[in-house]
N, C-alpha and C. Protein backbone atom coordinates (compact mmCIF):
# COMPACT_ATOMS: atom_id res chain seq x y z
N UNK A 1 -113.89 149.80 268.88
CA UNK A 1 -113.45 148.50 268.45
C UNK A 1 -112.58 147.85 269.52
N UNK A 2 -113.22 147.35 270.29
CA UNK A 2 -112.09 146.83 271.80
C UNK A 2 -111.26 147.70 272.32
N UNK A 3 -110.58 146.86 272.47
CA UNK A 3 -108.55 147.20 272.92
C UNK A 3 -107.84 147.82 271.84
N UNK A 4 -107.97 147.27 270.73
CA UNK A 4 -107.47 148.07 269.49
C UNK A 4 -108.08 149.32 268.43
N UNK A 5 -107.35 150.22 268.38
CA UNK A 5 -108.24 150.69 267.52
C UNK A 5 -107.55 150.52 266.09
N UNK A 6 -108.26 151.09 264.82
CA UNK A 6 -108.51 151.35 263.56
C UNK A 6 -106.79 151.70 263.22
N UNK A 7 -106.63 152.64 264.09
CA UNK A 7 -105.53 153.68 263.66
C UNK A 7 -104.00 152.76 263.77
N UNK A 8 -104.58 152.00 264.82
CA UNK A 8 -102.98 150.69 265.16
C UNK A 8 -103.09 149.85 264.33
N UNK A 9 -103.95 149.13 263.68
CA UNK A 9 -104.31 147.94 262.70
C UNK A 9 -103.86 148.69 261.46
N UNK A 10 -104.15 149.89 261.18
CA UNK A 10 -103.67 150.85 260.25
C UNK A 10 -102.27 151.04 259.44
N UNK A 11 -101.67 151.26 260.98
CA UNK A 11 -100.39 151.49 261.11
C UNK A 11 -99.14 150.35 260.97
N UNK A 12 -99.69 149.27 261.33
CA UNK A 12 -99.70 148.07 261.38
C UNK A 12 -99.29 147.75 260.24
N UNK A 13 -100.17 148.00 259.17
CA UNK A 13 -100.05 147.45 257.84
C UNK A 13 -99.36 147.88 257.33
N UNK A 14 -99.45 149.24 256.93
CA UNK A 14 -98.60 150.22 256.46
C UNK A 14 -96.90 150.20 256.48
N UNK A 15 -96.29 149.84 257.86
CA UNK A 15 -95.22 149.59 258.06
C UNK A 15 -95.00 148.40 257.78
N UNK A 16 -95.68 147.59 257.59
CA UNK A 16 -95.27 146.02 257.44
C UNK A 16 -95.47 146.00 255.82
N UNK A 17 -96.87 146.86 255.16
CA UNK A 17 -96.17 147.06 253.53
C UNK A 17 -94.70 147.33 253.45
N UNK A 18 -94.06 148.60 253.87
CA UNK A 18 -93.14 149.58 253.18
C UNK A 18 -92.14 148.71 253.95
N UNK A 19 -92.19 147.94 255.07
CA UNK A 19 -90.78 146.92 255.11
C UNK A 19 -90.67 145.64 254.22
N UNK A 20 -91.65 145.47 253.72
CA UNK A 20 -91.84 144.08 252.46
C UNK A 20 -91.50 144.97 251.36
N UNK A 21 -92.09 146.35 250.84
CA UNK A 21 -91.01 146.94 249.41
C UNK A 21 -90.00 146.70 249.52
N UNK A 22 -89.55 147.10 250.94
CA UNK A 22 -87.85 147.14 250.54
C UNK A 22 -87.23 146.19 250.76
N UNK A 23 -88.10 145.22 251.48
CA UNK A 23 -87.43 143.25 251.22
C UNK A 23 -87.52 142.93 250.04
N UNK A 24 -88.40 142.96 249.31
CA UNK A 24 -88.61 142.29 248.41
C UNK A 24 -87.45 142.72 247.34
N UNK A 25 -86.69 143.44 247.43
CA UNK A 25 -85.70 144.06 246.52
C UNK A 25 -84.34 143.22 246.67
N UNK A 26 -84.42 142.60 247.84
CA UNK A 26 -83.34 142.00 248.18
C UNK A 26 -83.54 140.19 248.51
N UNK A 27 -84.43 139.92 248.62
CA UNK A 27 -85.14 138.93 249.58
C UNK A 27 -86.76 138.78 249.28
N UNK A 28 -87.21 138.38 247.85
CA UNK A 28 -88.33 138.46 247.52
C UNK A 28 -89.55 136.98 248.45
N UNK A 29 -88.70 136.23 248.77
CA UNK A 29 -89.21 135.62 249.36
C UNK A 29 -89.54 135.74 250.84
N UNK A 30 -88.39 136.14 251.57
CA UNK A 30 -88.82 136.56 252.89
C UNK A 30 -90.27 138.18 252.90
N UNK A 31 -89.94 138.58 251.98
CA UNK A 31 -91.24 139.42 251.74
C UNK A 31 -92.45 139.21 251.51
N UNK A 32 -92.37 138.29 251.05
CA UNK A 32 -93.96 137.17 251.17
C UNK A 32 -93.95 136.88 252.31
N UNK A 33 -93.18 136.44 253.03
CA UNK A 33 -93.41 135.33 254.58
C UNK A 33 -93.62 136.89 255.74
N UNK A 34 -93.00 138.24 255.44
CA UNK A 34 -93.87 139.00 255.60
C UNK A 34 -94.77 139.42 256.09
N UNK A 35 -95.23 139.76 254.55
CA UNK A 35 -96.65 140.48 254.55
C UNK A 35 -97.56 139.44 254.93
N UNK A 36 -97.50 138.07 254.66
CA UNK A 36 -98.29 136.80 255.20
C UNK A 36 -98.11 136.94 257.26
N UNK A 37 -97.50 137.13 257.56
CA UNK A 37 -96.89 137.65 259.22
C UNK A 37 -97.65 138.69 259.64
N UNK A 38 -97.57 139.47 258.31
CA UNK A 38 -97.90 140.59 258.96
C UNK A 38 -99.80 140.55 258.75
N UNK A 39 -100.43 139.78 257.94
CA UNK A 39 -101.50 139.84 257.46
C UNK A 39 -102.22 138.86 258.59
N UNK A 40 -101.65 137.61 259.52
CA UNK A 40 -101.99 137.16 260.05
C UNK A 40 -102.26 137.97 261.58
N UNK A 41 -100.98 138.77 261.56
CA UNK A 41 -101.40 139.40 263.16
C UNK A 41 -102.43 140.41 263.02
N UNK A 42 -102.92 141.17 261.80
CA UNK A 42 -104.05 141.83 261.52
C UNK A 42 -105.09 141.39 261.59
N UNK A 43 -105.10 140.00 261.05
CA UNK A 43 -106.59 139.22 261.40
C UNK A 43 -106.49 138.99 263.01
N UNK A 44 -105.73 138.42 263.42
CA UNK A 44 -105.38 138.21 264.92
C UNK A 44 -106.29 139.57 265.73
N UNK A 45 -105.21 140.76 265.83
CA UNK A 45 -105.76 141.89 266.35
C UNK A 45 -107.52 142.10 265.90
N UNK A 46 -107.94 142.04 264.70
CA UNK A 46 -109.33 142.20 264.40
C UNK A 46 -110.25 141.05 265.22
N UNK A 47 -109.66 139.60 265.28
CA UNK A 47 -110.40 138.47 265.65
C UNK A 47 -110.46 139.20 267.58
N UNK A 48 -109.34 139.49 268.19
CA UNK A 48 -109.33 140.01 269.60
C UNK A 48 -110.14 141.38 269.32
N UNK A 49 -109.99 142.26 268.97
CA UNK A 49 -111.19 143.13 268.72
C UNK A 49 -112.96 142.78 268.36
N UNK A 50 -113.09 141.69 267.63
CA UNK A 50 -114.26 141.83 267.87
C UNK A 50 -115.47 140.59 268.31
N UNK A 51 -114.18 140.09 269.70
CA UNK A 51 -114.98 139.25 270.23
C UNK A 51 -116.33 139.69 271.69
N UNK A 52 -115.63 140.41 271.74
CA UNK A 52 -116.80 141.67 272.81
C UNK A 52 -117.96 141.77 271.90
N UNK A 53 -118.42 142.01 270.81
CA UNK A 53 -118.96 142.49 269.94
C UNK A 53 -119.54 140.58 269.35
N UNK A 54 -118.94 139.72 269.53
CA UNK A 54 -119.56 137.83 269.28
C UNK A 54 -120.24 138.02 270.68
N UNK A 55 -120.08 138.34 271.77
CA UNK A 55 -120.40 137.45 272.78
C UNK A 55 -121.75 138.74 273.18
N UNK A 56 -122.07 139.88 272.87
CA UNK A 56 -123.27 140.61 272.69
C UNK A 56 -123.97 140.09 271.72
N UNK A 57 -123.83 139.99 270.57
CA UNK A 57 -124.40 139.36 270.06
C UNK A 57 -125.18 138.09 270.57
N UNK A 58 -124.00 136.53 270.96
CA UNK A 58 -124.68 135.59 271.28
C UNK A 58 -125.53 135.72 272.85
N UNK A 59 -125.48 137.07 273.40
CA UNK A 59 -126.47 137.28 274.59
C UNK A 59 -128.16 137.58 273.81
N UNK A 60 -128.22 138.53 272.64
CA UNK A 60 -128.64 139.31 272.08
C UNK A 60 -129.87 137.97 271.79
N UNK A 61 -129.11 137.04 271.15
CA UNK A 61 -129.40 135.85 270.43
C UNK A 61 -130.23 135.04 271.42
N UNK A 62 -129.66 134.97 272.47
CA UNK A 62 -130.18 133.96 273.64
C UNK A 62 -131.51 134.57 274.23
N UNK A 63 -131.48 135.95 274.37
CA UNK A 63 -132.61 136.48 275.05
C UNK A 63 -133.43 136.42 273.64
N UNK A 64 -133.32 136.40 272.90
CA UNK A 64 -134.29 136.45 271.41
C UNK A 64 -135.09 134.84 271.05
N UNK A 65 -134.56 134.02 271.83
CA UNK A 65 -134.79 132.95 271.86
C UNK A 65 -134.21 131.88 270.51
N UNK A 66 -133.68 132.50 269.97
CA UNK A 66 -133.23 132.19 268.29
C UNK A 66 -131.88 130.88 268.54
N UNK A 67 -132.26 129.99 267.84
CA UNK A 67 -130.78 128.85 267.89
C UNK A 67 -129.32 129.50 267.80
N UNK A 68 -128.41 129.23 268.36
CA UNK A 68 -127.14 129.64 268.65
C UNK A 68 -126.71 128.79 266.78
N UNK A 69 -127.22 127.98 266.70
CA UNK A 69 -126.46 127.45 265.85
C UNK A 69 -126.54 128.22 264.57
N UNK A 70 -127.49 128.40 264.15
CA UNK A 70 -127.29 129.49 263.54
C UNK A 70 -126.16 130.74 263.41
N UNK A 71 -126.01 130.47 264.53
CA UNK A 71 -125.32 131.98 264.50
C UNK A 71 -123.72 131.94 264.67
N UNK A 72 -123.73 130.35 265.23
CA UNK A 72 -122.34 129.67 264.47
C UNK A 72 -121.91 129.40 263.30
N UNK A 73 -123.04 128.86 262.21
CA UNK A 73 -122.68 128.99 260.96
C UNK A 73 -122.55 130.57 260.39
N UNK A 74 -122.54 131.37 260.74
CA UNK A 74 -122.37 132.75 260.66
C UNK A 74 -121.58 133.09 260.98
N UNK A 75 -120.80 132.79 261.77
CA UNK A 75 -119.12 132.79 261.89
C UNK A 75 -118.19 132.46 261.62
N UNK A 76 -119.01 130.61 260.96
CA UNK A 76 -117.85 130.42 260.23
C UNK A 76 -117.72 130.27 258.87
N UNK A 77 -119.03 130.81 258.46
CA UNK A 77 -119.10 131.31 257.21
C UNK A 77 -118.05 132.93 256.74
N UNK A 78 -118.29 133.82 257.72
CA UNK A 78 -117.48 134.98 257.65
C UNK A 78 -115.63 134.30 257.82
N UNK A 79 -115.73 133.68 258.71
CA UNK A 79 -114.12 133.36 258.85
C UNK A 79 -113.95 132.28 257.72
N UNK A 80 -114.54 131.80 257.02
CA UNK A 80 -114.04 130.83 255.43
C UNK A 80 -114.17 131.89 254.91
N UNK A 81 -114.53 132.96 254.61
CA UNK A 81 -114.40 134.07 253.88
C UNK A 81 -113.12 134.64 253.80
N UNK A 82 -113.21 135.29 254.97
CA UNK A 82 -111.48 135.70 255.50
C UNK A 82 -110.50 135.14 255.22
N UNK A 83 -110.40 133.91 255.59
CA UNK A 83 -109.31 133.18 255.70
C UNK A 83 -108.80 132.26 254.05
N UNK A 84 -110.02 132.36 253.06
CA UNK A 84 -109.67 132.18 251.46
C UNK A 84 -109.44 133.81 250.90
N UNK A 85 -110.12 134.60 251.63
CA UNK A 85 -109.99 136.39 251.05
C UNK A 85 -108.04 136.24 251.31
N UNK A 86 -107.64 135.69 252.61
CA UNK A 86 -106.20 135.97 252.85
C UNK A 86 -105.47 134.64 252.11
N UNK A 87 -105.68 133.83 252.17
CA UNK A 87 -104.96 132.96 251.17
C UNK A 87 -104.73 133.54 249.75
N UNK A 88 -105.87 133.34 249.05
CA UNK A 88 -105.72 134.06 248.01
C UNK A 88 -105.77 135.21 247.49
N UNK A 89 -105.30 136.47 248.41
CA UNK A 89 -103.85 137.70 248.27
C UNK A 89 -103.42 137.15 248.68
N UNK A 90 -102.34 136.21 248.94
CA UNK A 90 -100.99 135.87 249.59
C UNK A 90 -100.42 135.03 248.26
N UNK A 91 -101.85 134.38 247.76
CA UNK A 91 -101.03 133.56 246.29
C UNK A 91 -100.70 134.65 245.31
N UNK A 92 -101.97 135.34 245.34
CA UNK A 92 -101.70 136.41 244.06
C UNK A 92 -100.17 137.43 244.41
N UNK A 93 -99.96 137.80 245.82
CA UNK A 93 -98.68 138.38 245.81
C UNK A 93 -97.16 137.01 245.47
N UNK A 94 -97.84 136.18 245.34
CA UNK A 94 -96.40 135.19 244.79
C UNK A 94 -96.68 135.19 243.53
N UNK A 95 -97.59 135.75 242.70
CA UNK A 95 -97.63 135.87 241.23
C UNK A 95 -98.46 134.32 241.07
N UNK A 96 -99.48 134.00 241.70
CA UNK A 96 -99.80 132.63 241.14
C UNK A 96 -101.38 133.26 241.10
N UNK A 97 -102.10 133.99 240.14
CA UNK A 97 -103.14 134.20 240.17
C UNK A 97 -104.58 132.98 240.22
N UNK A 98 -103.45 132.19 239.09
CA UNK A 98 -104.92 131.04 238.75
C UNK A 98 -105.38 130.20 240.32
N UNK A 99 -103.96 129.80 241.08
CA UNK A 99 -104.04 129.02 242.37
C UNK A 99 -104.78 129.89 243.27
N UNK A 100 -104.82 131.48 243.62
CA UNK A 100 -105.72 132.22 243.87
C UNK A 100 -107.52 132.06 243.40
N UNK A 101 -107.77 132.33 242.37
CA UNK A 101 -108.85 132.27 242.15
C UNK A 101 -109.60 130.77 242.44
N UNK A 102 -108.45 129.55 242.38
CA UNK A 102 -108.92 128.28 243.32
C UNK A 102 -109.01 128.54 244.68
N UNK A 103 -108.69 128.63 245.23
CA UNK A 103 -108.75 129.25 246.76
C UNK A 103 -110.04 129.79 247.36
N UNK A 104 -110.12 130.90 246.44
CA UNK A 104 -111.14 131.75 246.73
C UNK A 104 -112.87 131.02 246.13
N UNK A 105 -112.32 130.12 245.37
CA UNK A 105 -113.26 129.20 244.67
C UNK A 105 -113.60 128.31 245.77
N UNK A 106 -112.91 127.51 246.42
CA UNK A 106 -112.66 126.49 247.12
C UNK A 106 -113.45 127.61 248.95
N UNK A 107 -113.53 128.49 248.52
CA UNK A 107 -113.93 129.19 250.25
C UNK A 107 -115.41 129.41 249.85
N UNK A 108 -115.47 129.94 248.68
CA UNK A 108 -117.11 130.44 248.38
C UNK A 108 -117.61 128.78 248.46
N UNK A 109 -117.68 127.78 248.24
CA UNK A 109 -118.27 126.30 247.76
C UNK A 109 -117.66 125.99 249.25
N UNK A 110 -117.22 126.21 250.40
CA UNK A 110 -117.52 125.55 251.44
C UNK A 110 -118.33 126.49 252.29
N UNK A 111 -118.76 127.96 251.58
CA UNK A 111 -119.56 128.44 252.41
C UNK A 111 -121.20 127.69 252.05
N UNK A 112 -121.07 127.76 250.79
CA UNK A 112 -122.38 127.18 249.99
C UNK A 112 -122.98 125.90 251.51
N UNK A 113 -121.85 124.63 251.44
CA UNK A 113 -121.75 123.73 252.19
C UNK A 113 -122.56 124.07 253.57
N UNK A 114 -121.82 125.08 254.11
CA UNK A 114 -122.19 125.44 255.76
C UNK A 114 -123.55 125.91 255.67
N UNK A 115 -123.81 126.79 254.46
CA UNK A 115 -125.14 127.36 254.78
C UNK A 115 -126.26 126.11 254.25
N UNK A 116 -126.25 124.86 253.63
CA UNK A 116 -126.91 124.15 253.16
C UNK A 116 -127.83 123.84 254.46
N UNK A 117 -127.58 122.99 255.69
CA UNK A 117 -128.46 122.83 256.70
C UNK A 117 -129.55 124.02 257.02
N UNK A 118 -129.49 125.16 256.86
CA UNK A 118 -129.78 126.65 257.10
C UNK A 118 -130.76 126.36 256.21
N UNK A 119 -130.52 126.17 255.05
CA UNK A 119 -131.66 126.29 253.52
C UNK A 119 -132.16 125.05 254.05
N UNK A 120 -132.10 124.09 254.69
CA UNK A 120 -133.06 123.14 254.51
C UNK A 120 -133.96 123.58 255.80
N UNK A 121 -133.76 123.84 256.87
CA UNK A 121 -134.48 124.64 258.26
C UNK A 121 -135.32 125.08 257.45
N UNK A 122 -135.34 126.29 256.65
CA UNK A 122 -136.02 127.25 256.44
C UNK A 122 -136.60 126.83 255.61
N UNK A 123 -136.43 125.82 254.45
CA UNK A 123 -137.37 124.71 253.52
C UNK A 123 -138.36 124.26 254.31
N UNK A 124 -138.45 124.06 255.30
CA UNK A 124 -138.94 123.11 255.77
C UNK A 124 -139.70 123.97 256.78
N UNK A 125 -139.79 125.02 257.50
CA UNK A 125 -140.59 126.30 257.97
C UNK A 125 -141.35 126.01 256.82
N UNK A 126 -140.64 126.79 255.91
CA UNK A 126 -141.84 126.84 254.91
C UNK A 126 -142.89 126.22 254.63
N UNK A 127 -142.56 124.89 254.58
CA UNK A 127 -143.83 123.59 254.34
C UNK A 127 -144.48 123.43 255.30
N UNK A 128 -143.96 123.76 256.14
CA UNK A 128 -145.13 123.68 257.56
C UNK A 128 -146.01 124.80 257.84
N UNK A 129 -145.64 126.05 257.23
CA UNK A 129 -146.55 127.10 257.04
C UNK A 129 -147.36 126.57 255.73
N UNK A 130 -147.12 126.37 254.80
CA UNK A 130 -147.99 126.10 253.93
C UNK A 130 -149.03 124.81 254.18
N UNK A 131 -149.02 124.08 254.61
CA UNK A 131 -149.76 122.97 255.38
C UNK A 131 -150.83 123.68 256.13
């Protein structure tokens, strides 16, 4: 996995949990701002880990002859994923479940969005094979 491995992203968390238990006992709010700190440099480290692993790919892609664009909405379909997956744990750890499940509502319905051009490409393959 790159520069980083498993075991540091690991470790990472772990200590940045068990220093938010014992904030939160004193300082429930700075314990949110936190594990939100600490949840961002995890995506961080993962996003620098597995850009070696985007740019094989978009070689992979190029010699395959296949549209890049594609394979952009595929990224940023996974990162609206991520990035409502981390919003909403960050609401649910402030105790706001319902504003969570909007969130996560609000990420699935803009993936719908991104992949719509995709479904119409491939609509439209279709009709031209059937012709």
């Amino acid at each position: 996995m790159g520069g980083v491995s498993i075991a540091v992203i690991t470790a990472f968390g772990l200590i940045a949990a068990f220093l938010a238990v014992i904030l939160h006992q004193y300082k429930p709010e700075y314990a949110m701002l936190l594990a939100a700190g600490a949840g961002c440099g995890i995506l961080f480290l993962l996003l620098s880990a597995f850009s070696p692993a985007i740019e094989q790919l978009q070689a992979l892609l190029g010699r395959a002859g296949l549209s890049m664009a594609y394979f952009k909405i595929l990224l940023k379909g996974l990162g609206i994923c991520y990035l409502s997956q981390f919003a909403g744990d960050l609401c649910r750890d402030a105790g706001q479940t319902s504003l969570a499940g909007k969130v996560e509502l609000a990420g699935k319905l803009s993936v719908v969005l991104l992949a719509l051009p995709v479904a119409m490409d491939i609509t439209e393959w279709i009709f031209t094979l059937l012709e």
